[in-house]
N, C-alpha and C. Protein backbone atom coordinates (compact mmCIF):
# COMPACT_ATOMS: atom_id res chain seq x y z
N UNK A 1 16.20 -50.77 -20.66
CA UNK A 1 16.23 -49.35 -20.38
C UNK A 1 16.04 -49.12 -18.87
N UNK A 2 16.57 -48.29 -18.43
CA UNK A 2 16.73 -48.17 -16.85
C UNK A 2 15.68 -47.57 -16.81
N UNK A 3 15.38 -47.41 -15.37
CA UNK A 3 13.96 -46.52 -14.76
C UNK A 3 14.03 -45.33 -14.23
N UNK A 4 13.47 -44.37 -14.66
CA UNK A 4 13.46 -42.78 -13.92
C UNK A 4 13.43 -42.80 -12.37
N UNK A 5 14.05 -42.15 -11.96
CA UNK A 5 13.80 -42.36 -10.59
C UNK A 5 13.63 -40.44 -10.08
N UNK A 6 12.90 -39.76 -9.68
CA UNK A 6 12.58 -38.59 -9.19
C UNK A 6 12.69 -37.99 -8.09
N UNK A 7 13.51 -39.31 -6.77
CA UNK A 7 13.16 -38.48 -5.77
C UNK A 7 14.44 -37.62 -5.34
N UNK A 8 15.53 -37.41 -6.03
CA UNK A 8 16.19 -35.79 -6.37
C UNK A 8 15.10 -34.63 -6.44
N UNK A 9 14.85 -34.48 -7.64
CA UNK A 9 13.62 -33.51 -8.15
C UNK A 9 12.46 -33.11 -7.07
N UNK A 10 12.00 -34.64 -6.47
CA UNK A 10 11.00 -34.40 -5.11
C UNK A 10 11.62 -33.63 -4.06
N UNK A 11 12.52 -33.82 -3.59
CA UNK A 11 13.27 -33.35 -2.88
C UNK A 11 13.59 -31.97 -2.38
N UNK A 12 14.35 -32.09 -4.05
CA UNK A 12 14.40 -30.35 -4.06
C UNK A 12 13.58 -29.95 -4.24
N UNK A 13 12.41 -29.81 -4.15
CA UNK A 13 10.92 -29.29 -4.80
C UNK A 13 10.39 -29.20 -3.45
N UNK A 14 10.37 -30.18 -2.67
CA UNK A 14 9.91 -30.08 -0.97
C UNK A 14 10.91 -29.11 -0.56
N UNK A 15 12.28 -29.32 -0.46
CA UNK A 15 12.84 -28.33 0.50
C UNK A 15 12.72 -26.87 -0.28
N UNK A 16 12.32 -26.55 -1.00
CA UNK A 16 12.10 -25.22 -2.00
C UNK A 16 10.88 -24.95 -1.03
N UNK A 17 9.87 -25.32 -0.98
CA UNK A 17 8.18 -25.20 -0.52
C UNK A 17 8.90 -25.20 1.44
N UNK A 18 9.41 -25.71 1.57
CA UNK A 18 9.53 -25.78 2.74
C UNK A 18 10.16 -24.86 3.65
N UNK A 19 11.43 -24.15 2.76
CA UNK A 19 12.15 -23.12 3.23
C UNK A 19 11.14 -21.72 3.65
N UNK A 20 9.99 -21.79 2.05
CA UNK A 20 9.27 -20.86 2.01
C UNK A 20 8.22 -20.71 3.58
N UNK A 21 7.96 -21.86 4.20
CA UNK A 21 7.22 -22.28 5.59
C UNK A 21 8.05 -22.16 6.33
N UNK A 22 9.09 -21.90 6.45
CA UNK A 22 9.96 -21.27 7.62
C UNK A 22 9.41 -20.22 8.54
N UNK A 23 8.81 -20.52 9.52
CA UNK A 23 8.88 -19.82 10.77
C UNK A 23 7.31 -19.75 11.01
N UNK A 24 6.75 -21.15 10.21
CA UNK A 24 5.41 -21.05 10.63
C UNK A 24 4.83 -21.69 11.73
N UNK A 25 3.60 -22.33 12.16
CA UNK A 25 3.11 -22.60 13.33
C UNK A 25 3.17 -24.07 12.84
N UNK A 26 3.26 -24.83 14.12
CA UNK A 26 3.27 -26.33 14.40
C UNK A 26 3.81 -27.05 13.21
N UNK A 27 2.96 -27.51 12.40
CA UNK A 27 4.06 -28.84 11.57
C UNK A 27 3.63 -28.02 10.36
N UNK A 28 3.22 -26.98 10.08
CA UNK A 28 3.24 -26.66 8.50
C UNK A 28 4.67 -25.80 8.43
N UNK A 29 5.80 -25.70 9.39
CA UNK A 29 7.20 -25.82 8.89
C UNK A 29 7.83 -27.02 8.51
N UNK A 30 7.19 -28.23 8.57
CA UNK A 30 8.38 -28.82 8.43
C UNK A 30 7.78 -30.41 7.61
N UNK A 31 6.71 -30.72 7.75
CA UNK A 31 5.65 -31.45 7.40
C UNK A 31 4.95 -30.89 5.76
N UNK A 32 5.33 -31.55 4.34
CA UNK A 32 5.42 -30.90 3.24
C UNK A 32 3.28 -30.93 2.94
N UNK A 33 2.69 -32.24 3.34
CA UNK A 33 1.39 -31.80 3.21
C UNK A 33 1.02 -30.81 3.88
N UNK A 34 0.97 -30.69 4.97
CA UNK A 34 0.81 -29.51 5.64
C UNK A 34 1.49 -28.19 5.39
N UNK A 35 2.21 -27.68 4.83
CA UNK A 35 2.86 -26.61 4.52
C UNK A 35 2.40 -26.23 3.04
N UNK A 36 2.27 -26.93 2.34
CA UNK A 36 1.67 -26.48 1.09
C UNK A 36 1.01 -25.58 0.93
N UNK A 37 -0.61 -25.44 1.74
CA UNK A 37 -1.36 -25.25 1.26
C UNK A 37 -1.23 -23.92 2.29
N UNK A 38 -0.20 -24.16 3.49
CA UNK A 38 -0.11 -22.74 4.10
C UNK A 38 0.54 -21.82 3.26
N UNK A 39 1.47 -22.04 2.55
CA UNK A 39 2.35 -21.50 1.82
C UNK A 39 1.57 -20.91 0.45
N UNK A 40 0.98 -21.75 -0.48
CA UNK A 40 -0.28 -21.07 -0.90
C UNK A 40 -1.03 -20.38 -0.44
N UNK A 41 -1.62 -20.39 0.74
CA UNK A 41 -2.46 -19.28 0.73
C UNK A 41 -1.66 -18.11 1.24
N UNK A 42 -0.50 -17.93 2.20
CA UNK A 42 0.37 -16.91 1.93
C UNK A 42 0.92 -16.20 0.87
N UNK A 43 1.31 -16.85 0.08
CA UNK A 43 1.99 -15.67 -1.20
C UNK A 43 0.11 -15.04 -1.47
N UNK A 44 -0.98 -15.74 -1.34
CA UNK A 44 -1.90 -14.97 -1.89
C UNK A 44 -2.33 -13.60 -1.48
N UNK A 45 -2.30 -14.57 0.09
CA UNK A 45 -2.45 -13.12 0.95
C UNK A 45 -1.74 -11.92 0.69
N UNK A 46 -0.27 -12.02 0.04
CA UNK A 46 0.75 -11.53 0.15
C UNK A 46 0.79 -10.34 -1.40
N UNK A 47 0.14 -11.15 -1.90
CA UNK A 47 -0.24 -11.31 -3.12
C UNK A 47 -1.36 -9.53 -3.03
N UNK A 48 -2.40 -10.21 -2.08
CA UNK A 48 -3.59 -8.63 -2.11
C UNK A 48 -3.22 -8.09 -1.50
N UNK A 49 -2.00 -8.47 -0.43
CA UNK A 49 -2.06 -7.26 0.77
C UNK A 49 -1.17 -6.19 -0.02
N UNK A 50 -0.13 -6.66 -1.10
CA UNK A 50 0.37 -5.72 -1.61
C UNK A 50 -0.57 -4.72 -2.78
N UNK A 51 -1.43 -4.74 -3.17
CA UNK A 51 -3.02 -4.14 -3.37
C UNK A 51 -2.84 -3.34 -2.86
N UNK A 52 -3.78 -3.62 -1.39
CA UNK A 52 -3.98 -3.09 -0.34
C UNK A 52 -3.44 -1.88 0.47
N UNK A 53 -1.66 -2.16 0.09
CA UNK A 53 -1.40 -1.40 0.92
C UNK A 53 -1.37 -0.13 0.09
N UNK A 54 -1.60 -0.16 -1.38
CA UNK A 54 -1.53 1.07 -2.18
C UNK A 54 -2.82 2.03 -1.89
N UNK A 55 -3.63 1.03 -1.73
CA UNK A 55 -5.54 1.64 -1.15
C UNK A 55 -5.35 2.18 0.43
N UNK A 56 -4.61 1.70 1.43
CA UNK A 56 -4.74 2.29 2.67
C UNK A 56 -3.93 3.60 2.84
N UNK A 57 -2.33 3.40 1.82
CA UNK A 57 -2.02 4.47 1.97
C UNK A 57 -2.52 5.98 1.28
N UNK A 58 -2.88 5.43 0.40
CA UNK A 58 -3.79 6.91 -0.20
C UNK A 58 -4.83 6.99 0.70
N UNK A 59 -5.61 6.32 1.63
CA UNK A 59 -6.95 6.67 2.52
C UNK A 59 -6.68 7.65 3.51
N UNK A 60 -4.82 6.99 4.04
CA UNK A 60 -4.63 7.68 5.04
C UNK A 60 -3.91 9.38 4.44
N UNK A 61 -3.38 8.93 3.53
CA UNK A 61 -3.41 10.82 3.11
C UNK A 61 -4.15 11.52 2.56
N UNK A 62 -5.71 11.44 2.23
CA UNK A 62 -6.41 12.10 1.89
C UNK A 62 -7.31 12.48 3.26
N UNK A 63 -7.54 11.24 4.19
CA UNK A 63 -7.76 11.56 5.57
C UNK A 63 -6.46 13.29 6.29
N UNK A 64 -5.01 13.19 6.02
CA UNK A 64 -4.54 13.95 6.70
C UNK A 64 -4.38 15.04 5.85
N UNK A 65 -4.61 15.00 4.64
CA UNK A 65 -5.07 16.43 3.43
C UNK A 65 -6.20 17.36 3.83
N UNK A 66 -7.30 16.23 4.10
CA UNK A 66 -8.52 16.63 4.39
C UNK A 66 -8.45 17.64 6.14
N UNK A 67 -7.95 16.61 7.11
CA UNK A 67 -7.38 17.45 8.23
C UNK A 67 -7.25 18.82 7.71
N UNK A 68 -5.93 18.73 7.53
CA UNK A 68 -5.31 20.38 7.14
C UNK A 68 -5.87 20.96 6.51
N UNK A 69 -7.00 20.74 5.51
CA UNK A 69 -7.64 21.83 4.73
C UNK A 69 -9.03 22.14 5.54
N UNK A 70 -9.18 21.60 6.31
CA UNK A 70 -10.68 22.13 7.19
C UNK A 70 -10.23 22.88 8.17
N UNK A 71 -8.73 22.78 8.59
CA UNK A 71 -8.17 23.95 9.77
C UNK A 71 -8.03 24.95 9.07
N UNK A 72 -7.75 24.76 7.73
CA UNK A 72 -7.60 25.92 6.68
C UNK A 72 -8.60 26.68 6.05
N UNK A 73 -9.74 26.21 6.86
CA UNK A 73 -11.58 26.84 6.51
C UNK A 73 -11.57 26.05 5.13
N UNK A 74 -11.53 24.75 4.56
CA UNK A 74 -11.64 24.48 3.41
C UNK A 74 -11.69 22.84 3.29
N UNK A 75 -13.02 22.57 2.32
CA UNK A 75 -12.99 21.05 2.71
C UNK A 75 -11.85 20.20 1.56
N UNK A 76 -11.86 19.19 1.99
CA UNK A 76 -10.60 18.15 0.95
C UNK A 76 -11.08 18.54 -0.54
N UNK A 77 -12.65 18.37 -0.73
CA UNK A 77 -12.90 18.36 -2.41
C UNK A 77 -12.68 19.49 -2.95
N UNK A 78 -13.06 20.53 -1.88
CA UNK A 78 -13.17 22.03 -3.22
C UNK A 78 -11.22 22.51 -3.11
N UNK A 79 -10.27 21.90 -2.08
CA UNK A 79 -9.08 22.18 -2.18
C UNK A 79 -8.48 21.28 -3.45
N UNK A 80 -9.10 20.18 -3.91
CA UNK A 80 -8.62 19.24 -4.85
C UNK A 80 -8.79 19.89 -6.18
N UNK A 81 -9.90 20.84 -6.06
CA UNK A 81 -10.96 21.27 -7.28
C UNK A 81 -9.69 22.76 -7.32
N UNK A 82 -9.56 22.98 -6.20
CA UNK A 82 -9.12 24.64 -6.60
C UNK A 82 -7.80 24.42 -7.28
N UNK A 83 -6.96 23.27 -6.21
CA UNK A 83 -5.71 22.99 -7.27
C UNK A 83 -5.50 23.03 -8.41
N UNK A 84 -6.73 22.04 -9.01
CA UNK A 84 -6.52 21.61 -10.27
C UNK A 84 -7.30 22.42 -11.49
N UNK A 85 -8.12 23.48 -11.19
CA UNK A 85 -8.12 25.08 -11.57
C UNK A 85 -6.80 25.67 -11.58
N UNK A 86 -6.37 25.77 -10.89
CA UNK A 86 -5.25 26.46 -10.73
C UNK A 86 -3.83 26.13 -11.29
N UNK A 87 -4.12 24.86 -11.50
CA UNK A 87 -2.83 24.54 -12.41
C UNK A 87 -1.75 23.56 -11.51
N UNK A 88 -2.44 23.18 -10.36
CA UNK A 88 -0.93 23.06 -9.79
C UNK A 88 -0.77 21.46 -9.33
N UNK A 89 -0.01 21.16 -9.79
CA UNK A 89 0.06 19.04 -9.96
C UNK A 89 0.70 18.51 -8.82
N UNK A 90 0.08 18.47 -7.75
CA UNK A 90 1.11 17.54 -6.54
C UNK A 90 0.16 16.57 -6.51
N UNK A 91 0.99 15.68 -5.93
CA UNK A 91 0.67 13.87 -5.66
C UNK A 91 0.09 13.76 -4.40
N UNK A 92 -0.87 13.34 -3.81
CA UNK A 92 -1.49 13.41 -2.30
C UNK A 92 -0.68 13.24 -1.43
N UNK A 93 0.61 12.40 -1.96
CA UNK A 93 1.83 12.04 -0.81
C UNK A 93 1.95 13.58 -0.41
N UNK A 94 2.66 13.92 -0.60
CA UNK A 94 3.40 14.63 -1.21
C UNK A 94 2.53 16.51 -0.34
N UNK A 95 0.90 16.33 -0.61
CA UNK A 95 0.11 17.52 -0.27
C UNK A 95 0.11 17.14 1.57
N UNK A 96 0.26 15.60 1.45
CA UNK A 96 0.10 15.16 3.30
C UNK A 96 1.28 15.37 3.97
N UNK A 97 2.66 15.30 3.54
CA UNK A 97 3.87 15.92 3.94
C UNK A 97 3.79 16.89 4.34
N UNK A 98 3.29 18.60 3.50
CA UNK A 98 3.02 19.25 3.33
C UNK A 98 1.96 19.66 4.77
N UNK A 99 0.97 19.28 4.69
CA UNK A 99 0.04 19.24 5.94
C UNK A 99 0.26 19.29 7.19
N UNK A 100 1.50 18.11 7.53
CA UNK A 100 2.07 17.55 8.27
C UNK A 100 3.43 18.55 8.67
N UNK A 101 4.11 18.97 7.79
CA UNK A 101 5.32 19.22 8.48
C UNK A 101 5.56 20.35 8.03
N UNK A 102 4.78 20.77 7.02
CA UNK A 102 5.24 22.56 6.79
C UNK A 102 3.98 22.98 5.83
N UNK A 103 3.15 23.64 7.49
CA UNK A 103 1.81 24.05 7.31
C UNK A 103 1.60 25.48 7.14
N UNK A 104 2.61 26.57 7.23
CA UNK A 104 2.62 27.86 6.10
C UNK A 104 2.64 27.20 4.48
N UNK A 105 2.91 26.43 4.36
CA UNK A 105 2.92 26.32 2.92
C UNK A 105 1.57 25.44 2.29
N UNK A 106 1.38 24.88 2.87
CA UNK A 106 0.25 24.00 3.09
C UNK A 106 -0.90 25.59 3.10
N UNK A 107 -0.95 26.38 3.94
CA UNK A 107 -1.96 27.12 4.03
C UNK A 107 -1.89 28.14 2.79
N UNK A 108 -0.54 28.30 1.84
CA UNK A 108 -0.54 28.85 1.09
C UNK A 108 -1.23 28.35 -0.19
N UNK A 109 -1.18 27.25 -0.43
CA UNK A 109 -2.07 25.88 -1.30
C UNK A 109 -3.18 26.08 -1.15
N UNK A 110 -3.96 26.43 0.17
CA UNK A 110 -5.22 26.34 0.37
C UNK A 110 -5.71 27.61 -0.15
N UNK A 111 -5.11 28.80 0.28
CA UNK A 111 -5.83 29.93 -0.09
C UNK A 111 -5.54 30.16 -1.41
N UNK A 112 -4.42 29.47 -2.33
CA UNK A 112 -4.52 29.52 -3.64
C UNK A 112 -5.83 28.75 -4.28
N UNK A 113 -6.14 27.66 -3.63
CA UNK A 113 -7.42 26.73 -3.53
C UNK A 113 -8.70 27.68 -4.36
N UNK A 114 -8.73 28.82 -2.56
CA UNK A 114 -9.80 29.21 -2.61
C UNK A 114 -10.10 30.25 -3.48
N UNK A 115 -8.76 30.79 -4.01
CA UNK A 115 -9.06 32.28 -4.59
C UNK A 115 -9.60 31.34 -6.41
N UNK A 116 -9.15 30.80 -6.95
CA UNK A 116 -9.27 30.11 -8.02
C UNK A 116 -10.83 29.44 -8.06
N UNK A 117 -11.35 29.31 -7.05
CA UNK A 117 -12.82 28.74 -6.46
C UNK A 117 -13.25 30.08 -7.10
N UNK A 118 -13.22 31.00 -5.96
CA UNK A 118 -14.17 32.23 -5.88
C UNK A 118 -13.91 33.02 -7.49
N UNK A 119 -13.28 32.94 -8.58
CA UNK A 119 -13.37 33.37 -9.66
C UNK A 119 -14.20 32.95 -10.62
């Protein structure tokens, strides 16, 4: 019976791992011990930063919600609170747009905010 021989399979299995180390520093492009374990810990990184970026971007629009509703005499929580008294369902994206680029309407949100508060 003949003998298995693998280094096809090795091969393609290194240049797979290796492509993925494309454009890294010193020999973990091109050197397969060394690239491994860079390459592992990248997809991980890659892995939380995509997490991450769902947590920073909501920080940063409740940060620029919050902005616009204190120019609007009104803090972020009781504008969150009056909304949702009031009936009215927007997405924080969406209230920071709003803040940002069309702030008559934005101020109309707020004082709907407040009147729904004060009842």
């Amino acid at each position: 019976m003949a003998r298995v021989k693998r280094g096809v399979n090795t091969h393609k299995r290194h240049k797979k791992l290796l492509s993925q180390a494309k454009g890294f520093y010193l020999s973990k492009h091109n050197v397969f011990r060394a690239a491994r374990p860079a390459v592992m810990r990248s997809l991980a990184t890659a892995y939380i930063g995509r997490k991450n970026r769902k947590r920073d971007f909501r920080r940063l629009w409740i940060a620029r919600i919050n902005a616009g509703a204190r120019a609007n005499g009104i803090t972020y929580s009781n504008l969150m609170h009056g909304l949702k008294l009031s009936n009215i369902d927007i997405n924080r994206k969406m209230l920071s747009e709003l803040a940002i680029y069309d702030a008559p309407a934005f101020a109309t949100l707020c004082t709907t905010a407040k009147n729904a508060i004060a009842k």
